[in-house]
PDB file of N, CA and C in Angstrom:
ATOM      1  N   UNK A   1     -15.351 -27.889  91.745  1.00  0.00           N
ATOM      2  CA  UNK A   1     -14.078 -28.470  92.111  1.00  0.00           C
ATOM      3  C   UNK A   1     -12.923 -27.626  91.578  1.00  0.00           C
ATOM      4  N   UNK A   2     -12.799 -27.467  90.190  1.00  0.00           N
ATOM      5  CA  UNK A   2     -11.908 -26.034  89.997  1.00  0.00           C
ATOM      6  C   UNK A   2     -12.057 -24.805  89.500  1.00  0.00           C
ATOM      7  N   UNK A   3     -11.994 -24.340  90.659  1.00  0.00           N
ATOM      8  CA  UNK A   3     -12.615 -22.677  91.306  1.00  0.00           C
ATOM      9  C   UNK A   3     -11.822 -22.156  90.570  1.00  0.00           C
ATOM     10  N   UNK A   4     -10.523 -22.014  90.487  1.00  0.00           N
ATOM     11  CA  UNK A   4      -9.012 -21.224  89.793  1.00  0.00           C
ATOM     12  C   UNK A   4      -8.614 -21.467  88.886  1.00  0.00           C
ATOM     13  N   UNK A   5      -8.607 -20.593  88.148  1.00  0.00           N
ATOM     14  CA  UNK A   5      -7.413 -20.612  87.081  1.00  0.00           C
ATOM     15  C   UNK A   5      -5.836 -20.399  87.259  1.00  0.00           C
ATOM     16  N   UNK A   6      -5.283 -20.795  87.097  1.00  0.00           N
ATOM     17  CA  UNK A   6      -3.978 -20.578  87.187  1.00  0.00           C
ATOM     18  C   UNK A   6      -3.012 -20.819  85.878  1.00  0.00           C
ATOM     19  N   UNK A   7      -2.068 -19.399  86.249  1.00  0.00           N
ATOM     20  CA  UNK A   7      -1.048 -19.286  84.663  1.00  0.00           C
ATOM     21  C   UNK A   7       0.245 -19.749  85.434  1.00  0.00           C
ATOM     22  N   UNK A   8       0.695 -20.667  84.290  1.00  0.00           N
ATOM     23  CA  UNK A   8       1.880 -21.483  84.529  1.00  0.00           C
ATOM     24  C   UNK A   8       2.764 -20.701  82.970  1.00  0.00           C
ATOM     25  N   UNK A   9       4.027 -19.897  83.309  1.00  0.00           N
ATOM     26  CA  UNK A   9       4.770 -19.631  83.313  1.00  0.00           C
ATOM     27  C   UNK A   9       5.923 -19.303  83.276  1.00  0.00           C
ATOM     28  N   UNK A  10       6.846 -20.037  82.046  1.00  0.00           N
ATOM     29  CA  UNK A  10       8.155 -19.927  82.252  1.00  0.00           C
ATOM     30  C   UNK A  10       9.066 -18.644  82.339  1.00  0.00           C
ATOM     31  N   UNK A  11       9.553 -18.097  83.060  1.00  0.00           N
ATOM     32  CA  UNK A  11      10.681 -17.226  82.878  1.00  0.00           C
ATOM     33  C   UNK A  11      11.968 -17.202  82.470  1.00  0.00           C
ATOM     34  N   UNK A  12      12.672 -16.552  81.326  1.00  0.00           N
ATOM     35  CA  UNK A  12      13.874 -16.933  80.452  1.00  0.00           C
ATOM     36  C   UNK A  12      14.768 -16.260  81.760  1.00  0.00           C
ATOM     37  N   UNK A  13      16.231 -16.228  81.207  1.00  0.00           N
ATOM     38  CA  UNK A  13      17.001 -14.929  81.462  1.00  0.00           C
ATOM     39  C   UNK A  13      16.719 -13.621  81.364  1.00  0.00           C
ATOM     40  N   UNK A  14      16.180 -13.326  80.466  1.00  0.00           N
ATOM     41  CA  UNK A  14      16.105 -11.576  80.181  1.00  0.00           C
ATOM     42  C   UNK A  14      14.496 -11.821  80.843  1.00  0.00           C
ATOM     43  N   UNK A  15      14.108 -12.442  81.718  1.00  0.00           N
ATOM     44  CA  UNK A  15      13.019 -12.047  82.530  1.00  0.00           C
ATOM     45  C   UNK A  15      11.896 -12.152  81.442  1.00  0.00           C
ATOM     46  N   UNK A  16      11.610 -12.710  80.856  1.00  0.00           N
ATOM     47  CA  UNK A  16      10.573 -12.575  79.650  1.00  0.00           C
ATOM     48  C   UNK A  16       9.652 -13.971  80.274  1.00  0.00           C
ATOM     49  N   UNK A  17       8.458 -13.707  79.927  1.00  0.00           N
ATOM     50  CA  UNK A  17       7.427 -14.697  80.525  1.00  0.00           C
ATOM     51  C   UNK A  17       6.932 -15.731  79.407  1.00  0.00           C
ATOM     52  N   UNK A  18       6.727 -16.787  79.292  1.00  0.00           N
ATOM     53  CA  UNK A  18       6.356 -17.516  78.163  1.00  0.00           C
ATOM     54  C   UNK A  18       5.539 -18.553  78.270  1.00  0.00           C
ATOM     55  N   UNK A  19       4.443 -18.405  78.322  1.00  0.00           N
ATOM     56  CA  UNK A  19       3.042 -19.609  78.875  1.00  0.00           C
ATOM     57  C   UNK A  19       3.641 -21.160  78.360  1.00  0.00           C
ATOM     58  N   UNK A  20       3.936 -21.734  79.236  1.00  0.00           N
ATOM     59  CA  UNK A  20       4.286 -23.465  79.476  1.00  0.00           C
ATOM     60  C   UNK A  20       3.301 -24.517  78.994  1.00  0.00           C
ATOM     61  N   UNK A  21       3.786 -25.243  77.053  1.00  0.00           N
ATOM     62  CA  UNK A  21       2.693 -25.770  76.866  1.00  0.00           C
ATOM     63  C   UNK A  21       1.980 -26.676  77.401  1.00  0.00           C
ATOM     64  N   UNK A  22       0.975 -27.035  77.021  1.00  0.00           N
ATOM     65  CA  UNK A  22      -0.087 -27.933  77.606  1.00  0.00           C
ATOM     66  C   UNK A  22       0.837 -28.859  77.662  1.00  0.00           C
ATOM     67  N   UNK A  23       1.324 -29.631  77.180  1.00  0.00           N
ATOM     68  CA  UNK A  23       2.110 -30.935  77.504  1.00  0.00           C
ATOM     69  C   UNK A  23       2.630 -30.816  78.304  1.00  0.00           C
ATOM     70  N   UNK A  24       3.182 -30.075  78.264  1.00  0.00           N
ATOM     71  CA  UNK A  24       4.316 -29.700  80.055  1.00  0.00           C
ATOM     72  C   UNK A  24       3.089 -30.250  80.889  1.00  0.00           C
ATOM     73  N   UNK A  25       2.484 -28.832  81.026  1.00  0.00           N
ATOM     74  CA  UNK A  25       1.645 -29.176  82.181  1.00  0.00           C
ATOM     75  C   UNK A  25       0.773 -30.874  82.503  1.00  0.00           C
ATOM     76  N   UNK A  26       0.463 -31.447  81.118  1.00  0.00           N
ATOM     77  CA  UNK A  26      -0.486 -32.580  81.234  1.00  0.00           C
ATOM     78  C   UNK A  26       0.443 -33.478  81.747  1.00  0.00           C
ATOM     79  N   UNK A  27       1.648 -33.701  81.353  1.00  0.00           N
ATOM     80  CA  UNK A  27       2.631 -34.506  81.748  1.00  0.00           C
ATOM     81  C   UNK A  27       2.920 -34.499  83.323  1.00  0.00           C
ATOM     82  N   UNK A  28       3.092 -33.064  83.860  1.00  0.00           N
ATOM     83  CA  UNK A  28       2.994 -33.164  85.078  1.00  0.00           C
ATOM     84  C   UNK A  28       1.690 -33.620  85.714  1.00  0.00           C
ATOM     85  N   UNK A  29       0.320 -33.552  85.043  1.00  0.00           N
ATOM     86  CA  UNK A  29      -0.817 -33.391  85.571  1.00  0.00           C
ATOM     87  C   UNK A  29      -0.418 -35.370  85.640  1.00  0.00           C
ATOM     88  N   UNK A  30      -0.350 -35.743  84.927  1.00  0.00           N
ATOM     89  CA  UNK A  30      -0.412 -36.969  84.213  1.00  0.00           C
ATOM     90  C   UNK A  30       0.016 -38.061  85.446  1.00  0.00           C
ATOM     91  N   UNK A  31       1.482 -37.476  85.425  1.00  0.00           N
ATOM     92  CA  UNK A  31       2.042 -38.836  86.020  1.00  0.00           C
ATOM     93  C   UNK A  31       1.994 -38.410  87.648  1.00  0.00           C
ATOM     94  N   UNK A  32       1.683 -37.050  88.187  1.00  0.00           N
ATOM     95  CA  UNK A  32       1.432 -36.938  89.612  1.00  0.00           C
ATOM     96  C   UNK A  32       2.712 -37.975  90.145  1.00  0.00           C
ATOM     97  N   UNK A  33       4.120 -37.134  89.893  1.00  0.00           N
ATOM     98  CA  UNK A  33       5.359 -38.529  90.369  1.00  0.00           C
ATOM     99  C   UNK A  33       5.278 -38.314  91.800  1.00  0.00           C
ATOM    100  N   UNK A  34       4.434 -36.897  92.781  1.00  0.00           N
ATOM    101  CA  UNK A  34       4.694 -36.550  93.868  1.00  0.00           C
ATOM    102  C   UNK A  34       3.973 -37.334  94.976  1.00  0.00           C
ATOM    103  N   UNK A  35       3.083 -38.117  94.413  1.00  0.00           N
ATOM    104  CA  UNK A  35       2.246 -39.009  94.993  1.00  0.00           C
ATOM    105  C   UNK A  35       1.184 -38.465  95.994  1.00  0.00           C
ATOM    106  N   UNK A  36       0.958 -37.121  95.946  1.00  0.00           N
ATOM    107  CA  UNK A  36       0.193 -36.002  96.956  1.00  0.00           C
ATOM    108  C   UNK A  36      -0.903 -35.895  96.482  1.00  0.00           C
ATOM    109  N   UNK A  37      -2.052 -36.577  97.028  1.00  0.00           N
ATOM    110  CA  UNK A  37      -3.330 -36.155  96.531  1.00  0.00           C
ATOM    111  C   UNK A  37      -3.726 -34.550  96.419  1.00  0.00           C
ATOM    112  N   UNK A  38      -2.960 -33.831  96.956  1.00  0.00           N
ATOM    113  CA  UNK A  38      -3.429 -32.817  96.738  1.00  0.00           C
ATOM    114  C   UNK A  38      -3.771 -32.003  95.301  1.00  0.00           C
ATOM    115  N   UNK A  39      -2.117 -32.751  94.748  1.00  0.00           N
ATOM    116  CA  UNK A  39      -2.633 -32.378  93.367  1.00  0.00           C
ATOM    117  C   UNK A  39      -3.435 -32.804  92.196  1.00  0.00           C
ATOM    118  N   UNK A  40      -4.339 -33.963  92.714  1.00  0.00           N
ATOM    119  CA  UNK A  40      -5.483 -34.757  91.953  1.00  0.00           C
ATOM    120  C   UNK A  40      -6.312 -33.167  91.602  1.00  0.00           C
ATOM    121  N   UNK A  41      -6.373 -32.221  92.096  1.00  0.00           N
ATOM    122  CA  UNK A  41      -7.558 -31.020  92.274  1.00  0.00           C
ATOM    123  C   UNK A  41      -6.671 -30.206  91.159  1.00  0.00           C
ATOM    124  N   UNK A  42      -6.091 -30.557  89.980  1.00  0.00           N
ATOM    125  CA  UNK A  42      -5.804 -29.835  89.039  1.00  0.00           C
ATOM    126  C   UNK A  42      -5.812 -30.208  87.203  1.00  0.00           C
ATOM    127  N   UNK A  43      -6.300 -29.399  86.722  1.00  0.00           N
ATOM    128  CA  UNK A  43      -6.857 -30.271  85.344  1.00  0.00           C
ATOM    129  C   UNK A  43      -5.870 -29.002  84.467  1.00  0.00           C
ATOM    130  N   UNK A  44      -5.114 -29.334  83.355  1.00  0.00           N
ATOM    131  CA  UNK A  44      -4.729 -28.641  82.476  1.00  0.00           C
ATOM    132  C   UNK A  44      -5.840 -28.274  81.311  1.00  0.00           C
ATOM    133  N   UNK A  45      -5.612 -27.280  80.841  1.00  0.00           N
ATOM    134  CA  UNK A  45      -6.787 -26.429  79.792  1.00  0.00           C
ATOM    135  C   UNK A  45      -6.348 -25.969  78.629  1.00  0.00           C
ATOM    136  N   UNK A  46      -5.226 -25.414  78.843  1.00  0.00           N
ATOM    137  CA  UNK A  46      -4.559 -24.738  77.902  1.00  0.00           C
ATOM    138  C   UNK A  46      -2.649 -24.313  77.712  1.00  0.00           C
ATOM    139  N   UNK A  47      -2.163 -23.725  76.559  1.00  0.00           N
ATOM    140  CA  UNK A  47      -0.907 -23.489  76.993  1.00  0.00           C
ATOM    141  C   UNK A  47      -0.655 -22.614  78.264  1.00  0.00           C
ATOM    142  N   UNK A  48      -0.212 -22.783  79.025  1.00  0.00           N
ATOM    143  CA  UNK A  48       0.030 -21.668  80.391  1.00  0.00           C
ATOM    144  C   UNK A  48      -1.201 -21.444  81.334  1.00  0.00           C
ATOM    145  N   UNK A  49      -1.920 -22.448  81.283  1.00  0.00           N
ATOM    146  CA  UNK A  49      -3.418 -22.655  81.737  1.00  0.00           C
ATOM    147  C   UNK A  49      -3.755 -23.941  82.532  1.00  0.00           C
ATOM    148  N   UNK A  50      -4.131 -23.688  83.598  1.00  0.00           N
ATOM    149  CA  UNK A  50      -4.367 -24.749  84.627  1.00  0.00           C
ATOM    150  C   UNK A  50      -5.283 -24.470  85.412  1.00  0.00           C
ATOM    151  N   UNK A  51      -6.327 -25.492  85.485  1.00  0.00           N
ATOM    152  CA  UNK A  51      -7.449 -25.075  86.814  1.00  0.00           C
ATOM    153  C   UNK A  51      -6.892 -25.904  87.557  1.00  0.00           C
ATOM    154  N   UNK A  52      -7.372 -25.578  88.812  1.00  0.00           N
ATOM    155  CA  UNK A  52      -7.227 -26.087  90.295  1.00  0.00           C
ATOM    156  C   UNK A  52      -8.435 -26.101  91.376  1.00  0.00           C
ATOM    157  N   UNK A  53      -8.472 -26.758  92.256  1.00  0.00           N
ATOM    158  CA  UNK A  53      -9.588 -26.926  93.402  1.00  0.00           C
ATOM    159  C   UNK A  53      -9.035 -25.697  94.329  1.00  0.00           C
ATOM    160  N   UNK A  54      -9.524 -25.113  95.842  1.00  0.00           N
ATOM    161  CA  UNK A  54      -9.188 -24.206  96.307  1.00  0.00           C
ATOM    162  C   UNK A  54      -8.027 -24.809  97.168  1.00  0.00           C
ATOM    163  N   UNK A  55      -7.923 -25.929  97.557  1.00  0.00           N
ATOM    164  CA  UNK A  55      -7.085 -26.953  98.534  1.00  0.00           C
ATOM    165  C   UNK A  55      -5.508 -27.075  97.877  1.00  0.00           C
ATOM    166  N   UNK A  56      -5.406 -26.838  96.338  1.00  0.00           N
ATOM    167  CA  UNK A  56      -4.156 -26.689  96.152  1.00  0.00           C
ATOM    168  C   UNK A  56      -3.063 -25.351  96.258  1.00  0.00           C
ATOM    169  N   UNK A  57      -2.397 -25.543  96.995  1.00  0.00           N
ATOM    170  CA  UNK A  57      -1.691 -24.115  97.784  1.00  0.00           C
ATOM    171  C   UNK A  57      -0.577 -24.287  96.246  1.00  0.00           C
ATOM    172  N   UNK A  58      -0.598 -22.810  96.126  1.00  0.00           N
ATOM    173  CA  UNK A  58       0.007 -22.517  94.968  1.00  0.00           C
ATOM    174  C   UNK A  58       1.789 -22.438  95.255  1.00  0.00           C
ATOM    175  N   UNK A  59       2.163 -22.187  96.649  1.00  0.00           N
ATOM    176  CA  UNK A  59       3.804 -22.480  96.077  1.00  0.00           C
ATOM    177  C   UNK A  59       3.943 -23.982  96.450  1.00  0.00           C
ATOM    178  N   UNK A  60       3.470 -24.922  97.146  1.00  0.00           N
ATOM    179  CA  UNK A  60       3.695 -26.449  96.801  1.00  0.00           C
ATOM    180  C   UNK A  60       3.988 -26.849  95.338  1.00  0.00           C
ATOM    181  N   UNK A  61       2.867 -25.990  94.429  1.00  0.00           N
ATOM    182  CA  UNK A  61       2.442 -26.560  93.023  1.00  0.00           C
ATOM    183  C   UNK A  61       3.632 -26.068  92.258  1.00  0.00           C
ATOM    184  N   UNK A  62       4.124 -24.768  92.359  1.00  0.00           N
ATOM    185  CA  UNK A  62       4.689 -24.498  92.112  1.00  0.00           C
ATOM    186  C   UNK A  62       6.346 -25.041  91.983  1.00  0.00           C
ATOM    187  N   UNK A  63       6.833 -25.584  93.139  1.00  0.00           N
ATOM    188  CA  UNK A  63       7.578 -26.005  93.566  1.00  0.00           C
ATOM    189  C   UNK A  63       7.913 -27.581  93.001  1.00  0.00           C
ATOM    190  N   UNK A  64       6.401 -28.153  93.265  1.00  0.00           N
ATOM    191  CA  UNK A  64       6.722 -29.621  92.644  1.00  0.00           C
ATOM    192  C   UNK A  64       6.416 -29.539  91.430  1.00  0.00           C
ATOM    193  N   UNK A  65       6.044 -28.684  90.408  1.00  0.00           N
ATOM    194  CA  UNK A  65       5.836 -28.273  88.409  1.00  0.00           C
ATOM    195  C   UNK A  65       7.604 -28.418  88.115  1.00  0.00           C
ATOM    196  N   UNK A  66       8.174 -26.978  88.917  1.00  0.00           N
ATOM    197  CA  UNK A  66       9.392 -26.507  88.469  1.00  0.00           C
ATOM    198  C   UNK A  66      10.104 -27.837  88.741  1.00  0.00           C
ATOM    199  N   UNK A  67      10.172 -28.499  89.950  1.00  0.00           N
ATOM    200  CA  UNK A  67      11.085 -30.209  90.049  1.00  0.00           C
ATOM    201  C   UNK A  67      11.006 -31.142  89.202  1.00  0.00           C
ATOM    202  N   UNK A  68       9.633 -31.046  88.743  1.00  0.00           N
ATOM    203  CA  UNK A  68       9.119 -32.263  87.262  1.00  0.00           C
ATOM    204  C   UNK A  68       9.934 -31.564  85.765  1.00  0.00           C
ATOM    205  N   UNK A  69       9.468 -30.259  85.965  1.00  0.00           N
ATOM    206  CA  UNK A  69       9.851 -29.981  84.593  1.00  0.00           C
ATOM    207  C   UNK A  69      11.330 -29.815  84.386  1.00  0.00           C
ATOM    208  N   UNK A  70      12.151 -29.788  85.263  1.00  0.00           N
ATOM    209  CA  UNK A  70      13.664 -29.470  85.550  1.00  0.00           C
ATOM    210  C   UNK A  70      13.786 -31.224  85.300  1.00  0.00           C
ATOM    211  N   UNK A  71      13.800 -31.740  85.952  1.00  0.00           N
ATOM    212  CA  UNK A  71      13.457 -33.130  85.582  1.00  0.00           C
ATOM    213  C   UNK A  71      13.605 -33.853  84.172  1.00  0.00           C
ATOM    214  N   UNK A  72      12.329 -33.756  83.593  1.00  0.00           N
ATOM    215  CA  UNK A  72      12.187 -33.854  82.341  1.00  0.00           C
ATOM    216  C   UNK A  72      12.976 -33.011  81.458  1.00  0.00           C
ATOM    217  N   UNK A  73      13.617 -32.066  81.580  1.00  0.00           N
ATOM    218  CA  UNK A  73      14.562 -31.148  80.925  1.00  0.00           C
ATOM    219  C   UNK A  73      14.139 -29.974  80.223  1.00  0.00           C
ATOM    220  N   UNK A  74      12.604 -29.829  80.618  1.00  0.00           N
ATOM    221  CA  UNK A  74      11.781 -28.429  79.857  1.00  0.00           C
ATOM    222  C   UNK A  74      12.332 -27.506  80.714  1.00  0.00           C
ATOM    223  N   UNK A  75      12.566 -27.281  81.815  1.00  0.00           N
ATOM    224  CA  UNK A  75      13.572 -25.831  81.995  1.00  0.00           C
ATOM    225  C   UNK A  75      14.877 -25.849  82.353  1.00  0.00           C
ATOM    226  N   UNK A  76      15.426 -24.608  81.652  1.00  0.00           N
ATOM    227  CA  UNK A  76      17.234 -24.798  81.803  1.00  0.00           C
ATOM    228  C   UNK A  76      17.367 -24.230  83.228  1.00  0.00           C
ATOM    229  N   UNK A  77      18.564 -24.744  83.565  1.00  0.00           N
ATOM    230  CA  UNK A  77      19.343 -23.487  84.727  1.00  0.00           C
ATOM    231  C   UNK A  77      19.244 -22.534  84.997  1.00  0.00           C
ATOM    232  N   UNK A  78      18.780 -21.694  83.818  1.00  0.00           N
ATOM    233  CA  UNK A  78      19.150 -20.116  84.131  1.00  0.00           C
ATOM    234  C   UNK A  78      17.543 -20.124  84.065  1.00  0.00           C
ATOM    235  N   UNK A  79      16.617 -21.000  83.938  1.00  0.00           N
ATOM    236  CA  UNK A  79      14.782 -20.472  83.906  1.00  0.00           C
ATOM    237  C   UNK A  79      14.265 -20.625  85.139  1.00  0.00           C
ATOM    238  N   UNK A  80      12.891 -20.304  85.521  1.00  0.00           N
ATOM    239  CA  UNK A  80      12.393 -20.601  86.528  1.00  0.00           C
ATOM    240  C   UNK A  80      11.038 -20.595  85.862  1.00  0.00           C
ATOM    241  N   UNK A  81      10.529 -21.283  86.848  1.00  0.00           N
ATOM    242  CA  UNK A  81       8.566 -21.735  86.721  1.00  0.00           C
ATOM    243  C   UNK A  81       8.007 -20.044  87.685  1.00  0.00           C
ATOM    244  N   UNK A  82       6.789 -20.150  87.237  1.00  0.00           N
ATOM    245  CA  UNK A  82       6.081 -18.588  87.709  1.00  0.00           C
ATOM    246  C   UNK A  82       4.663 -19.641  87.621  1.00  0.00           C
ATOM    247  N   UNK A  83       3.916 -19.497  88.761  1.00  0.00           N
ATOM    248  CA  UNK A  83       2.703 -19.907  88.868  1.00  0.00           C
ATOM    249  C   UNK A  83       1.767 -19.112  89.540  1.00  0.00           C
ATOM    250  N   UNK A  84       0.874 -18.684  89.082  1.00  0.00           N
ATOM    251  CA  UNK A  84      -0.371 -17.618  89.762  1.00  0.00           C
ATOM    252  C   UNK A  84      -1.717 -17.873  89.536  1.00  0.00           C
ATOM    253  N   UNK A  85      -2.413 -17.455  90.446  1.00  0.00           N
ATOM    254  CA  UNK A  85      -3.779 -17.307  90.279  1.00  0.00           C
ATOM    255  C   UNK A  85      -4.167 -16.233  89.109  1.00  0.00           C
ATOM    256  N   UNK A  86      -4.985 -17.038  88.093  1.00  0.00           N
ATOM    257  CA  UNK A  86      -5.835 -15.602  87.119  1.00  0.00           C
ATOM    258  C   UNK A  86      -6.497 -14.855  87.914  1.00  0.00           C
ATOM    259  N   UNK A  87      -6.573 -13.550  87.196  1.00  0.00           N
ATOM    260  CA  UNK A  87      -7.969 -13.378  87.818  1.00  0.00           C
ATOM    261  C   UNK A  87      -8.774 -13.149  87.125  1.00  0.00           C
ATOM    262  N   UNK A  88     -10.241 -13.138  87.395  1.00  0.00           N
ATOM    263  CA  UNK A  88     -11.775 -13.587  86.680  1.00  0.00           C
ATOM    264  C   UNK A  88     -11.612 -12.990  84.914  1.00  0.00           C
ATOM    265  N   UNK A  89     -11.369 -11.534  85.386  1.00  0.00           N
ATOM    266  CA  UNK A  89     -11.134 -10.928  83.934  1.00  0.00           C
ATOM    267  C   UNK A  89      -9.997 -11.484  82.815  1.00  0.00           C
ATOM    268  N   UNK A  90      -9.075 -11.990  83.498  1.00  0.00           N
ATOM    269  CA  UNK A  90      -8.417 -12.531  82.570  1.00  0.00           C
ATOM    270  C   UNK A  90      -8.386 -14.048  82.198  1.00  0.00           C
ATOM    271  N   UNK A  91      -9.187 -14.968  82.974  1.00  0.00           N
ATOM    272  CA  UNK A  91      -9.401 -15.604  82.746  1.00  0.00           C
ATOM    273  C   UNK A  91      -9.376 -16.517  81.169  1.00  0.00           C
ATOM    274  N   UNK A  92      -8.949 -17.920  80.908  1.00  0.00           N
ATOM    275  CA  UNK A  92      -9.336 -18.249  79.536  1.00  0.00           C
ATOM    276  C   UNK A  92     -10.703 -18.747  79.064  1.00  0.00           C
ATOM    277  N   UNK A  93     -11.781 -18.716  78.323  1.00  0.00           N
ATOM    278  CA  UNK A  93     -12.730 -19.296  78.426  1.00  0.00           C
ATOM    279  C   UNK A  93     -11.907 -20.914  77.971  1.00  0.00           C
ATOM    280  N   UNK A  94     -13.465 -21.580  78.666  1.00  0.00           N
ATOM    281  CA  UNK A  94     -13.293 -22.792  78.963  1.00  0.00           C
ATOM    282  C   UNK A  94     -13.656 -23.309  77.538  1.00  0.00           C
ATOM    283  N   UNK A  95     -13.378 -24.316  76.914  1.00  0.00           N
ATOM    284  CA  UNK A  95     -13.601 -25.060  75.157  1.00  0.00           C
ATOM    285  C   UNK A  95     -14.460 -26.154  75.655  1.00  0.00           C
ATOM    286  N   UNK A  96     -15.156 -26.560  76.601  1.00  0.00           N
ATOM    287  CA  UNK A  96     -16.308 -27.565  77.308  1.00  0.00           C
ATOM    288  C   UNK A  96     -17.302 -26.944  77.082  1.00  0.00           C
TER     289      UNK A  96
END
């Protein structure tokens, strides 16, 4: 069920990348405010770490993370969310 890893991402001003802690993400994982089953197919793992099923299209996720977390007030104005597929090699091992 989750095939992908995916790094979640904040970007400052000076373009600097900064892995989005687990709470961020569980919080979004959590309350699903978007009501889209689609994103039931995603489990948080780690800071800047998210698996996913293959069915979740990554700029939706993207799109509805950055609205929650703008939301909740974890990113300013001048930040943006960055969401990608790992790939295998960089992968995090799994703590299961």
């Amino acid at each position: 069920m989750f095939a992908r890893r995916l790094s979640i991402q904040r970007i400052d001003p000076a373009s600097e990348r900064h892995p989005c802690p687990i709470q961020w993400i569980d919080n979004f994982a959590m309350r699903n405010f978007t009501n889209d089953a689609v994103f039931d197919d995603t489990l948080p793992v780690a800071d800047g770490v998210m698996e996913a099923g293959t069915r979740v299209p990554l700029d939706r996720l993207q799109a509805a993370m950055e609205d929650w977390f703008r939301r909740k007030g974890y990113l300013k104005a001048d930040e943006r969310l960055e969401v990608s597929e790992l790939a295998a090699s960089k992968a995090v091992p799994s703590t299961s």
